[in-house]
Protein backbone atom coordinates (compact mmCIF):
# COMPACT_ATOMS: atom_id res chain seq x y z
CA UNK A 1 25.00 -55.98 20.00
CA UNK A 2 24.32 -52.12 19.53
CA UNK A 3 27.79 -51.37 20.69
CA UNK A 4 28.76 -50.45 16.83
CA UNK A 5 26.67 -46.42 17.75
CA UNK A 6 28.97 -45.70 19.67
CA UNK A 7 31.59 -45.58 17.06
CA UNK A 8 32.48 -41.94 15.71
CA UNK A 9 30.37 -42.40 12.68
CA UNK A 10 27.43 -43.21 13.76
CA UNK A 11 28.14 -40.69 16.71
CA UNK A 12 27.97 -38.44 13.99
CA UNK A 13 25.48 -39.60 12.03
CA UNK A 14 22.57 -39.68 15.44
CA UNK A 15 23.99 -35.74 15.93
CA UNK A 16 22.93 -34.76 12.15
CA UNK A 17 19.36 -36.69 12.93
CA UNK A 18 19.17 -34.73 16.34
CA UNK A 19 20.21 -31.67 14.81
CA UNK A 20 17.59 -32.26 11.56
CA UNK A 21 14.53 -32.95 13.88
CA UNK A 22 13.78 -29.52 15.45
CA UNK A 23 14.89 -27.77 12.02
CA UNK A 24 12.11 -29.75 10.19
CA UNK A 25 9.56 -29.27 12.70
CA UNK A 26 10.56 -25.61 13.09
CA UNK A 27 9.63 -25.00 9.41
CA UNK A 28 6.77 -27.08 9.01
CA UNK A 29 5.24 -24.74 11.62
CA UNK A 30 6.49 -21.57 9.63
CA UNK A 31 4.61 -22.91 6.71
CA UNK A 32 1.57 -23.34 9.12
CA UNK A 33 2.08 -19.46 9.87
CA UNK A 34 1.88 -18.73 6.63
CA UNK A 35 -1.00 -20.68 5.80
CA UNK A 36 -2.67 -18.75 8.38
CA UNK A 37 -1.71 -15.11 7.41
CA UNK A 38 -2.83 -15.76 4.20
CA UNK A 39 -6.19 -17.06 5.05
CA UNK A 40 -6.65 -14.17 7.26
CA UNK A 41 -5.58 -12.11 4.15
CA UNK A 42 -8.41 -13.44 2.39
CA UNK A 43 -10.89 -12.49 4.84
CA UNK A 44 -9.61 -9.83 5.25
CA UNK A 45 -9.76 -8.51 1.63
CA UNK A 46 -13.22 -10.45 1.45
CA UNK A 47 -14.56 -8.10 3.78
CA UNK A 48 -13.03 -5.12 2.88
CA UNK A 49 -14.12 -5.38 -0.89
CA UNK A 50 -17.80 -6.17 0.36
CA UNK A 51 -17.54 -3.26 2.73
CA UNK A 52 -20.34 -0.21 1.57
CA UNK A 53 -17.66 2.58 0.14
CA UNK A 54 -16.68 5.46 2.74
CA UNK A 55 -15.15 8.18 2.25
CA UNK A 56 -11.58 8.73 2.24
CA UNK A 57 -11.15 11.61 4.07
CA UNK A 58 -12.37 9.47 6.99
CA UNK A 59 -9.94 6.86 6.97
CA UNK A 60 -7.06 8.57 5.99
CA UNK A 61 -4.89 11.81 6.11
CA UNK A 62 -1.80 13.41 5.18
CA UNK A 63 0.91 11.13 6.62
CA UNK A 64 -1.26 8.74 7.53
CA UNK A 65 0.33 5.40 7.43
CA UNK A 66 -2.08 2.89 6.02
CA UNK A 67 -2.68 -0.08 8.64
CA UNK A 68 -2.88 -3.80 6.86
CA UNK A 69 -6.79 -4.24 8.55
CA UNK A 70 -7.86 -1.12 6.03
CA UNK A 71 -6.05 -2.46 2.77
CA UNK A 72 -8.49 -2.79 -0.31
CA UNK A 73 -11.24 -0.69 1.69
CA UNK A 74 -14.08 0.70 -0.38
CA UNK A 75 -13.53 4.22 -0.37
CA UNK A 76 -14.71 7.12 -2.52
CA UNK A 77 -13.05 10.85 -3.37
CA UNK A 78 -14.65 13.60 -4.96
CA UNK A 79 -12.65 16.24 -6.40
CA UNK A 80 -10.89 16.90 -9.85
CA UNK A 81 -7.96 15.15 -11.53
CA UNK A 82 -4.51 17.28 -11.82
CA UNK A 83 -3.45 16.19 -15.33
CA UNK A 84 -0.49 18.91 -14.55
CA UNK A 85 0.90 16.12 -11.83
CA UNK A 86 0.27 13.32 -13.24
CA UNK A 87 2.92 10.76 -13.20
CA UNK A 88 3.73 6.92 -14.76
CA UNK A 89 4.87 3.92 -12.84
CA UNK A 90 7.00 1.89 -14.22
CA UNK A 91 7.18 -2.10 -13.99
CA UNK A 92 3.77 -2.75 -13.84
CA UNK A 93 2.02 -5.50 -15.35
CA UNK A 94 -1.51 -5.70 -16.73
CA UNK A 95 -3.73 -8.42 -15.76
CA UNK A 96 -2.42 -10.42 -18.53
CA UNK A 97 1.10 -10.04 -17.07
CA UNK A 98 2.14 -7.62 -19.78
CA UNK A 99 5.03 -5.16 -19.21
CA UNK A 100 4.17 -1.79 -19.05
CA UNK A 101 3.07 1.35 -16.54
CA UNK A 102 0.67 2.48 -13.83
CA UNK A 103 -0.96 5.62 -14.21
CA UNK A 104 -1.56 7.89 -11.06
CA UNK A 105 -3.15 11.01 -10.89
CA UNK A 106 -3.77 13.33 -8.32
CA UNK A 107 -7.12 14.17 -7.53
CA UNK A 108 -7.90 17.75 -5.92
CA UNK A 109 -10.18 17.81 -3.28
CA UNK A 110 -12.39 20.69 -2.06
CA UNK A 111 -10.26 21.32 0.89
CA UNK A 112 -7.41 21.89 -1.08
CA UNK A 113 -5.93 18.09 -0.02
CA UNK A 114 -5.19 15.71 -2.74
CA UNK A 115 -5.66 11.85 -2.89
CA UNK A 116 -3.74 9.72 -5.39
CA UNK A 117 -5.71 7.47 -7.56
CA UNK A 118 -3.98 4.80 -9.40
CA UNK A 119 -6.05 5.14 -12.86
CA UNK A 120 -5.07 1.55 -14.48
CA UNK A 121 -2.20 0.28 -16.45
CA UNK A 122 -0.94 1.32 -20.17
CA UNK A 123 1.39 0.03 -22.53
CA UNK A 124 4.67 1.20 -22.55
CA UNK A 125 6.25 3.39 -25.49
CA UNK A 126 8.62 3.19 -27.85
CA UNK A 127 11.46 2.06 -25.56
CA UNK A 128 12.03 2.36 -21.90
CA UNK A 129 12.34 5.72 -21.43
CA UNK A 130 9.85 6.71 -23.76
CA UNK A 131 6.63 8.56 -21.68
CA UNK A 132 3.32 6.10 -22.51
CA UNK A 133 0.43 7.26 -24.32
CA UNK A 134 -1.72 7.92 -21.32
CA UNK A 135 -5.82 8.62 -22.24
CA UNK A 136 -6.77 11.93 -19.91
CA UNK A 137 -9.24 11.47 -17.03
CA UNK A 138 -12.60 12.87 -17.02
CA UNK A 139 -12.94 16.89 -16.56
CA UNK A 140 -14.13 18.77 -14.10
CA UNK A 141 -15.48 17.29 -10.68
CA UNK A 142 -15.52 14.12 -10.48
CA UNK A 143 -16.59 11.55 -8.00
CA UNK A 144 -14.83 8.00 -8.00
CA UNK A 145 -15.03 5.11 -5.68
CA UNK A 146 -11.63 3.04 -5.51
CA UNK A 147 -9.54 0.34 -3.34
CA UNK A 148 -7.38 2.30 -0.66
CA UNK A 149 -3.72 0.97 -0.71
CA UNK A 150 -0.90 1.79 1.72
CA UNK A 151 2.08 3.87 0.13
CA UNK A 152 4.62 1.67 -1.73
CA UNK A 153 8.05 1.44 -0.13
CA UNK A 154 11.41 -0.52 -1.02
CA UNK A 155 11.86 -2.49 1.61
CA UNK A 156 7.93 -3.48 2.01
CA UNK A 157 7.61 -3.68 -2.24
CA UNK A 158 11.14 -5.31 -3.05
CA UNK A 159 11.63 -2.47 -6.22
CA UNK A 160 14.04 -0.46 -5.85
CA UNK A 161 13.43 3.82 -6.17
CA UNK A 162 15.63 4.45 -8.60
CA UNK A 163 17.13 7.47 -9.32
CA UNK A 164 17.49 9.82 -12.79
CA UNK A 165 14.21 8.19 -14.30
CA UNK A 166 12.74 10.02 -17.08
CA UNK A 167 10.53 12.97 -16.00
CA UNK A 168 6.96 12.23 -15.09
CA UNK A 169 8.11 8.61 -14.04
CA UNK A 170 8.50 7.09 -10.81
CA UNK A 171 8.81 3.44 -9.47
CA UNK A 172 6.89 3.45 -6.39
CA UNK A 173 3.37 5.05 -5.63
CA UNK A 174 4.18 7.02 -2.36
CA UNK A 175 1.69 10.11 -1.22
CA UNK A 176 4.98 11.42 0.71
CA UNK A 177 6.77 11.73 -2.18
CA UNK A 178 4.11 13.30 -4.51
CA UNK A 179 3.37 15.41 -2.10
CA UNK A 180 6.30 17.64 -3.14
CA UNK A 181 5.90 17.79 -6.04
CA UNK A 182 2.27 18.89 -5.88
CA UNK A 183 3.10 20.99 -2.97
CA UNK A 184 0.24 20.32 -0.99
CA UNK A 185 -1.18 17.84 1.36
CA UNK A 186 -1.64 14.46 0.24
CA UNK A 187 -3.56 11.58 2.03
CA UNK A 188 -1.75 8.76 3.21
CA UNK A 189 -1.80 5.96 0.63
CA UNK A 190 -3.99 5.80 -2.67
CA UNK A 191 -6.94 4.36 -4.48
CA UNK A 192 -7.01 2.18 -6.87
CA UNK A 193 -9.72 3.07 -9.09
CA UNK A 194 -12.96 0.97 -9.21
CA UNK A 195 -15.33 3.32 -10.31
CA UNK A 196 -16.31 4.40 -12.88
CA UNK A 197 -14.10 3.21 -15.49
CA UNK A 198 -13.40 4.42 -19.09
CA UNK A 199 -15.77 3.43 -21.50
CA UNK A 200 -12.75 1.89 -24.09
CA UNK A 201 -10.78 0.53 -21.32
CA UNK A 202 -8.12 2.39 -21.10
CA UNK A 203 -6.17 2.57 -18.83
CA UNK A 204 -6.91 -0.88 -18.22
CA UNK A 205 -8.65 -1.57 -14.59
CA UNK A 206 -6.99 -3.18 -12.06
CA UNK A 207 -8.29 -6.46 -11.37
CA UNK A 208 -9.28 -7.22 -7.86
CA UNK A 209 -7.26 -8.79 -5.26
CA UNK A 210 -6.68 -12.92 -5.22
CA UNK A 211 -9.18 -13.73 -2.12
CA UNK A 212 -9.61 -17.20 -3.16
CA UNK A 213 -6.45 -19.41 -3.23
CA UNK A 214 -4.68 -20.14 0.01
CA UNK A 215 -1.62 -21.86 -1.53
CA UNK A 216 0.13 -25.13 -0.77
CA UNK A 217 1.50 -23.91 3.11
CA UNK A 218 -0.36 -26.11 4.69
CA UNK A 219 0.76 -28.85 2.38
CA UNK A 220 4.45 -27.67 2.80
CA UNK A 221 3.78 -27.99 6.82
CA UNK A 222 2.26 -31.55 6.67
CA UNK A 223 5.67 -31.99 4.17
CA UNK A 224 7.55 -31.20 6.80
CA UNK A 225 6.56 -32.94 9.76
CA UNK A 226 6.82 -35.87 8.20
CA UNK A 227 9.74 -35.59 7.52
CA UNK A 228 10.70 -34.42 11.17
CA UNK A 229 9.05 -37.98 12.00
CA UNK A 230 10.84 -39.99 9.16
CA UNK A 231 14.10 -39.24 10.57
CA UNK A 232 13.88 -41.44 13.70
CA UNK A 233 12.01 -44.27 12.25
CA UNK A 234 15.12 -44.13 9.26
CA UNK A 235 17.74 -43.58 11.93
CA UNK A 236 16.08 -46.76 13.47
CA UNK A 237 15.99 -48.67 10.08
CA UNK A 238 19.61 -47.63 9.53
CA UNK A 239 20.59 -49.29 12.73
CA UNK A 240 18.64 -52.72 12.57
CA UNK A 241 20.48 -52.94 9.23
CA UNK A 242 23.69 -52.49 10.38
CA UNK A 243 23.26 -54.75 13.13
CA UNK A 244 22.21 -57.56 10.42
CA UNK A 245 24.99 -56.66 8.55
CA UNK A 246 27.35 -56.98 11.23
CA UNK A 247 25.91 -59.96 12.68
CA UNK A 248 25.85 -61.86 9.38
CA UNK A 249 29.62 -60.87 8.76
CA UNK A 250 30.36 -62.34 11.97
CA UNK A 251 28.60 -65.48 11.39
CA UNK A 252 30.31 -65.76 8.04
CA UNK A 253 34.05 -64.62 10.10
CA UNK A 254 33.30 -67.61 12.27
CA UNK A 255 32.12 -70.18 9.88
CA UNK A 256 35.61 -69.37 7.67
CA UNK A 257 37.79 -69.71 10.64
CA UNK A 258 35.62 -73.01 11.53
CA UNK A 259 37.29 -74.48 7.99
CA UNK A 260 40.44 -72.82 8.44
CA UNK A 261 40.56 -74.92 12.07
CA UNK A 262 39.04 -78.48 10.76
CA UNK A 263 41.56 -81.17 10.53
CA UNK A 264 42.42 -82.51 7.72
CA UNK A 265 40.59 -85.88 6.36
């Protein structure tokens, strides 16, 4: 009665359902993964951001890689901003998702290190190329409180470090890098500045970290282990129907042949 999966297309057809199986259930439990990274982001950056500010010096140094478990740490810097140095990022949008530039400024500290601190984001000029109007950072010593970020790179950002940029203009925020061109230590990583602010908003703060959403993983998952589980249960559905189909053509083979055989009246 079942005979008919043996047959080369339904040989086939069982492999492809074999085959689709572990595939589904493989990535429903990558989606899980994810699900749970990012929920152990969120705590992460929960606690960090609650964290009472420290101060950078003690988490960091120069070369100092950044680990994930001290990302958006409350830190603070004292020191004085080195307009001389400062440079623009390009490709950066404001918390309105407009196009324009990050502005980070080295800030000089009393043991002749230097910390980067990512002031906020600015429209961009004229055109491309054109240098932003960038408001200048508070005078003399300062002391700020800020976000600690690892340094940017391509393959952990996705942008690409382009080359022959306009001067004072970069497209990742790297301590290594502006490091010589201040030529002097730099701390590992940077702040984003929290504190204090300028008074007219400009540059304009960046907004905190998304802590709260934990996206649709864990609906992806679900998604697709039921579709790992559908593929039996329609392999099975397949073959029932086929069998009716089969049986019924049969049935209707025999009942022709029955006429075809009848003697005449």
């Amino acid at each position: 009665m079942y005979r008919f999966v043996l047959t080369r297309q339904w040989v086939c057809l069982t492999l492809v359902a074999l085959v689709l199986i572990p595939v589904m259930v493989k990535l429903g439990f990558w989606q899980y993964h994810r699900h749970e990274r990012r929920v152990a982001q969120n705590e992460l950056i929960e606690a960090n951001l609650a964290a009472e500010p420290v101060p950078v010096a003690s988490v960091t140094s120069p070369g100092h890689r950044v680990p994930r478990a001290d990302w958006w740490r409350a830190v603070t810097a004292t020191g004085t901003y080195d307009t001389a140095h400062e440079v623009v990022v390009r490709m950066r949008t404001s918390n309105d998702d407009r196009l324009g530039f990050h502005v980070l400024t080295p800030l000089l500290l009393a043991d002749g290190r230097a910390v980067l601190v990512n002031r906020g984001w600015v429209p961009g000029g004229a055109d491309s190329r054109s240098h932003p109007q960038v408001p200048p950072p508070p005078a003399g010593e300062v002391t700020v409180t800020g976000r600690l970020k690892a340094d940017e790179t391509s393959g952990g950002s996705g942008i690409k470090d382009r080359k022959g940029l306009p001067d004072r203009q970069v497209m990742l925020v790297n301590s290594g890098q502006q490091a010589e061109a201040l030529g002097r230590p730099v701390l590992g990583g940077y702040l984003e500045l929290t504190g204090p602010l300028p008074a007219d908003g400009s540059p304009e703060g960046i907004g905190d970290p998304d802590h709260d959403s934990i996206g649709a993983h864990m609906a992806y998952a679900v998604q697709w282990w039921l579709f790992a589980a559908g593929v039996p249960v329609g392999w099975a559905v397949l073959v029932r129907r086929e069998r009716r189909d089969r049986e019924a053509a049969a049935r209707a083979e025999a009942q022709t042949a029955g006429r075809e055989t009848a003697p005449a009246a």
